[in-house]
C-alpha atoms as a PDB file:
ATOM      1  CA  UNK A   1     -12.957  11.899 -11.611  1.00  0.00           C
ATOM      2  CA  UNK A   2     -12.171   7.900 -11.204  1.00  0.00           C
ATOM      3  CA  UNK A   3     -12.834   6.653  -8.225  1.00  0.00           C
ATOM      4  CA  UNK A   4     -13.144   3.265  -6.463  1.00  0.00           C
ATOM      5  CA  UNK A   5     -15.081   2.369  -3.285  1.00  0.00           C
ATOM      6  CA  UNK A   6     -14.289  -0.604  -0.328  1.00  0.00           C
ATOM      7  CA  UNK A   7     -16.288  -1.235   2.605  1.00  0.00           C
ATOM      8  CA  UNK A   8     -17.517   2.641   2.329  1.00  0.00           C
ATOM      9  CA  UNK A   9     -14.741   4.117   1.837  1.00  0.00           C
ATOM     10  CA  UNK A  10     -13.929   5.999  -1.238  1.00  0.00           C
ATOM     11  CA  UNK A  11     -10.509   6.875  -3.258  1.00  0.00           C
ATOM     12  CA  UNK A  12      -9.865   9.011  -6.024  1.00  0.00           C
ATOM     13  CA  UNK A  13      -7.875   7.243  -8.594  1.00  0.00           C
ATOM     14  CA  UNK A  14      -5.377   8.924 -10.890  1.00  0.00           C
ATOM     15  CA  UNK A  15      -2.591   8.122 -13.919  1.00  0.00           C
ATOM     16  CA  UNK A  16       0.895   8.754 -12.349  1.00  0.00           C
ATOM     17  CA  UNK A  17       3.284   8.867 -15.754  1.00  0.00           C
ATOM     18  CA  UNK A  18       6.442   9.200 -14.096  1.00  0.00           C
ATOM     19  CA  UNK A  19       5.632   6.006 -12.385  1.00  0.00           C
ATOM     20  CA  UNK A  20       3.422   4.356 -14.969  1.00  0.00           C
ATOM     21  CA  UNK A  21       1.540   3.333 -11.997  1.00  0.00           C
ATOM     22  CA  UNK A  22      -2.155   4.008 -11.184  1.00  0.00           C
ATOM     23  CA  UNK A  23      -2.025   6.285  -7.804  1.00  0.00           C
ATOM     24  CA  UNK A  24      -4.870   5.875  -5.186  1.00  0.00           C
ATOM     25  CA  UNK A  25      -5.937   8.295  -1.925  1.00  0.00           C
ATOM     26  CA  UNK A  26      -8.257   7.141   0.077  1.00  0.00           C
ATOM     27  CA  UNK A  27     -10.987  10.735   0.460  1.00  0.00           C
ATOM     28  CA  UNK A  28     -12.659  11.739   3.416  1.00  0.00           C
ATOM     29  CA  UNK A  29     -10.565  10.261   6.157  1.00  0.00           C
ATOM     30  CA  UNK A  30      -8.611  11.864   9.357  1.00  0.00           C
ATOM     31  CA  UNK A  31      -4.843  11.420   7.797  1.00  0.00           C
ATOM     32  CA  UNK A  32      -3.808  10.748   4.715  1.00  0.00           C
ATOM     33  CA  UNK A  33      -3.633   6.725   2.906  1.00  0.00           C
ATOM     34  CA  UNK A  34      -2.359   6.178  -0.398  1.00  0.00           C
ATOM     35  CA  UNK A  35      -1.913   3.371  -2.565  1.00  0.00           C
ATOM     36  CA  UNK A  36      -0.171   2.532  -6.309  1.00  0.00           C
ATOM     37  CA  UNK A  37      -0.958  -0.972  -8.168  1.00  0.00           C
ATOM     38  CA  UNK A  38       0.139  -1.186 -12.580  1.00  0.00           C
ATOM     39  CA  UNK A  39      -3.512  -2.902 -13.089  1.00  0.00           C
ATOM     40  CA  UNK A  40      -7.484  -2.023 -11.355  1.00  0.00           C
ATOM     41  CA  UNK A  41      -6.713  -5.627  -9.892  1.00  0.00           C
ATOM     42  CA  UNK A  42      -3.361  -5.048  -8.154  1.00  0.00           C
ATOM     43  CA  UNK A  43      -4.508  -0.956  -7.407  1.00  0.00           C
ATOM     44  CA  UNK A  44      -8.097  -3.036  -5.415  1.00  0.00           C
ATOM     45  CA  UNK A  45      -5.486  -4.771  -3.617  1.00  0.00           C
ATOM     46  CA  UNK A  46      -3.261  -1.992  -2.355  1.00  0.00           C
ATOM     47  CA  UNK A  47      -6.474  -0.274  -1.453  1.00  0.00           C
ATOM     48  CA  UNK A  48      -7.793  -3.273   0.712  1.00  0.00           C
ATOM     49  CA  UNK A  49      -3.901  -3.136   2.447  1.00  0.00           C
ATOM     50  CA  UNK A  50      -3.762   0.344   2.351  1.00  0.00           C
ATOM     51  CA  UNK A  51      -7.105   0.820   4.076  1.00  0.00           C
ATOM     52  CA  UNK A  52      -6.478  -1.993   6.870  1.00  0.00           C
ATOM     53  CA  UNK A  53      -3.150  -0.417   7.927  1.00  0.00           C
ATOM     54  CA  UNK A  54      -4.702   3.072   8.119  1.00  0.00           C
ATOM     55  CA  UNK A  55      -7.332   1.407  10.080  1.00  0.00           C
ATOM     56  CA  UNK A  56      -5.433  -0.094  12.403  1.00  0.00           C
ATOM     57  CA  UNK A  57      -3.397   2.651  12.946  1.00  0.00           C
ATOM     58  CA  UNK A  58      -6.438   4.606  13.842  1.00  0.00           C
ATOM     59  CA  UNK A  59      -7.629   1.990  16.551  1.00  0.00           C
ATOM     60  CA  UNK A  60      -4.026   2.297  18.208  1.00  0.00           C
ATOM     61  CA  UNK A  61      -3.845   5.851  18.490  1.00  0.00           C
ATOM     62  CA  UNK A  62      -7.705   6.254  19.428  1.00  0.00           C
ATOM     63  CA  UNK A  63      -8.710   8.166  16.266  1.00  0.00           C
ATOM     64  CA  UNK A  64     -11.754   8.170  14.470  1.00  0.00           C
ATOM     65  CA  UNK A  65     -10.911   7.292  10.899  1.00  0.00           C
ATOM     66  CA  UNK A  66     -13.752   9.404   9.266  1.00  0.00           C
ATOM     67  CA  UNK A  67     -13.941  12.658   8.788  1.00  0.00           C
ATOM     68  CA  UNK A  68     -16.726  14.614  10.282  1.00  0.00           C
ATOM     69  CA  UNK A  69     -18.832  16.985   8.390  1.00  0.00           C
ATOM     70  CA  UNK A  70     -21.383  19.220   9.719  1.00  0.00           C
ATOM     71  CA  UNK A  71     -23.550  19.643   7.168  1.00  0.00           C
ATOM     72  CA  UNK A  72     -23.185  23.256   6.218  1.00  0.00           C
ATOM     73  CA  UNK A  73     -21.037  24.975   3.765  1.00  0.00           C
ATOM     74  CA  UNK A  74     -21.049  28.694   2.432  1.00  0.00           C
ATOM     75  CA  UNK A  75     -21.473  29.088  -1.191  1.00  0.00           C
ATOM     76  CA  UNK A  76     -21.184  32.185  -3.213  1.00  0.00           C
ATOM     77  CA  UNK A  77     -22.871  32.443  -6.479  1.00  0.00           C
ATOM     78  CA  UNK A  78     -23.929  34.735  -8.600  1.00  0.00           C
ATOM     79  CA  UNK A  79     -26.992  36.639  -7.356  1.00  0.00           C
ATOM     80  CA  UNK A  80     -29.228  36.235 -11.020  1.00  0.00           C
ATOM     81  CA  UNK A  81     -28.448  32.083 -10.293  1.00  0.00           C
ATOM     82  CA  UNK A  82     -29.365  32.639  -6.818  1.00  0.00           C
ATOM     83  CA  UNK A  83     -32.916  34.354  -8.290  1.00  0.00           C
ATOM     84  CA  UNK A  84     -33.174  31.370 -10.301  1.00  0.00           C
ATOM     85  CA  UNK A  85     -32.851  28.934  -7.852  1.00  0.00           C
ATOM     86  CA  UNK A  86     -35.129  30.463  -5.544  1.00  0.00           C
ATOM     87  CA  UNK A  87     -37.767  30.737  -8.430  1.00  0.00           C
ATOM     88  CA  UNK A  88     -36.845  26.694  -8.746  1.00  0.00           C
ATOM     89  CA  UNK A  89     -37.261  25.826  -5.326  1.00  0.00           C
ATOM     90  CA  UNK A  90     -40.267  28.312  -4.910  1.00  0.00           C
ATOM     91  CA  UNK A  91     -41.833  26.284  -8.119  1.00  0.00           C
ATOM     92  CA  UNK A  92     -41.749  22.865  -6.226  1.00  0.00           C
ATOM     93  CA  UNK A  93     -43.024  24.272  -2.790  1.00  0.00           C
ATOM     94  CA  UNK A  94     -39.409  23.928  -1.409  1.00  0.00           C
ATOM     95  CA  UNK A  95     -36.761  26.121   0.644  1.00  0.00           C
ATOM     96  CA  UNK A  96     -33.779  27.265  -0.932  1.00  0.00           C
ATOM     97  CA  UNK A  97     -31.837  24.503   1.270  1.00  0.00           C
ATOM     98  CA  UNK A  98     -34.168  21.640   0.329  1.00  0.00           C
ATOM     99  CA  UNK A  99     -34.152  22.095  -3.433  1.00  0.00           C
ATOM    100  CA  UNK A 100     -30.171  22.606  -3.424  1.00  0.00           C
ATOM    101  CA  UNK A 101     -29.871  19.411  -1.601  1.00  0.00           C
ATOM    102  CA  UNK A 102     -31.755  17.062  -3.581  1.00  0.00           C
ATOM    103  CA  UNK A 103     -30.035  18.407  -7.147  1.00  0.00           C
ATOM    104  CA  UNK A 104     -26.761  18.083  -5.275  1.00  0.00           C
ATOM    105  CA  UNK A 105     -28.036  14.535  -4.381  1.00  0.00           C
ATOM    106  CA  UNK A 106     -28.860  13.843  -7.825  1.00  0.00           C
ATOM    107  CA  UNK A 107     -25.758  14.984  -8.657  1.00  0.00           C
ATOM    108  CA  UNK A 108     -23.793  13.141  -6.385  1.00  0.00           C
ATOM    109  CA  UNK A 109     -25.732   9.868  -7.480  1.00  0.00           C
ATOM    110  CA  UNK A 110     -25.513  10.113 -11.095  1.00  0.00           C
END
């Protein structure tokens, strides 16, 4: 997936044919903020204007702009990966929950 960051906050960037634009959304915010730009220069710029008007918007109505996660999720998998995971994390003198979270950080970071 492409996607650009500004002052912390992140947008998935996609091809939109039909416009022959690049199409930006701005992720993990409380509302929705898109933005279109033909070049990465002019699609940086609708970002920065995209972003500040969301912002604002936010501070008028009192919301928070961000998202709030708690932490947790649920994940199914299948049980032999969940055996091997365990063996993984039982390998390194880790939990379950501790080994999961630093290859998802590694992930994430890569």
């Amino acid at each position: 997936m492409n996607m650009m960051e500004l002052d912390g906050y992140k947008a998935k960037i996609e091809y939109d044919p039909d416009l022959d634009q690049f199409r930006g959304e701005i992720l993990g915010i409380n509302g929705s903020a898109d933005f279109y730009g033909k070049s990465p220069a002019s699609l940086r710029k609708e970002f920065k204007n995209s972003l500040k008007v969301f912002l604002e918007l936010c501070k008028e109505e009192g919301i928070t702009p961000l998202k709030e996660y708690s932490g947790k999720f649920n994940l199914r998998i299948p049980s032999r990966l969940h055996r091997e995971i365990a063996a993984r994390a039982t390998a390194t003198n880790k939990s379950i929950n501790q080994w999961v979270a630093e290859t998802l950080k590694r992930s994430v970071n890569d």
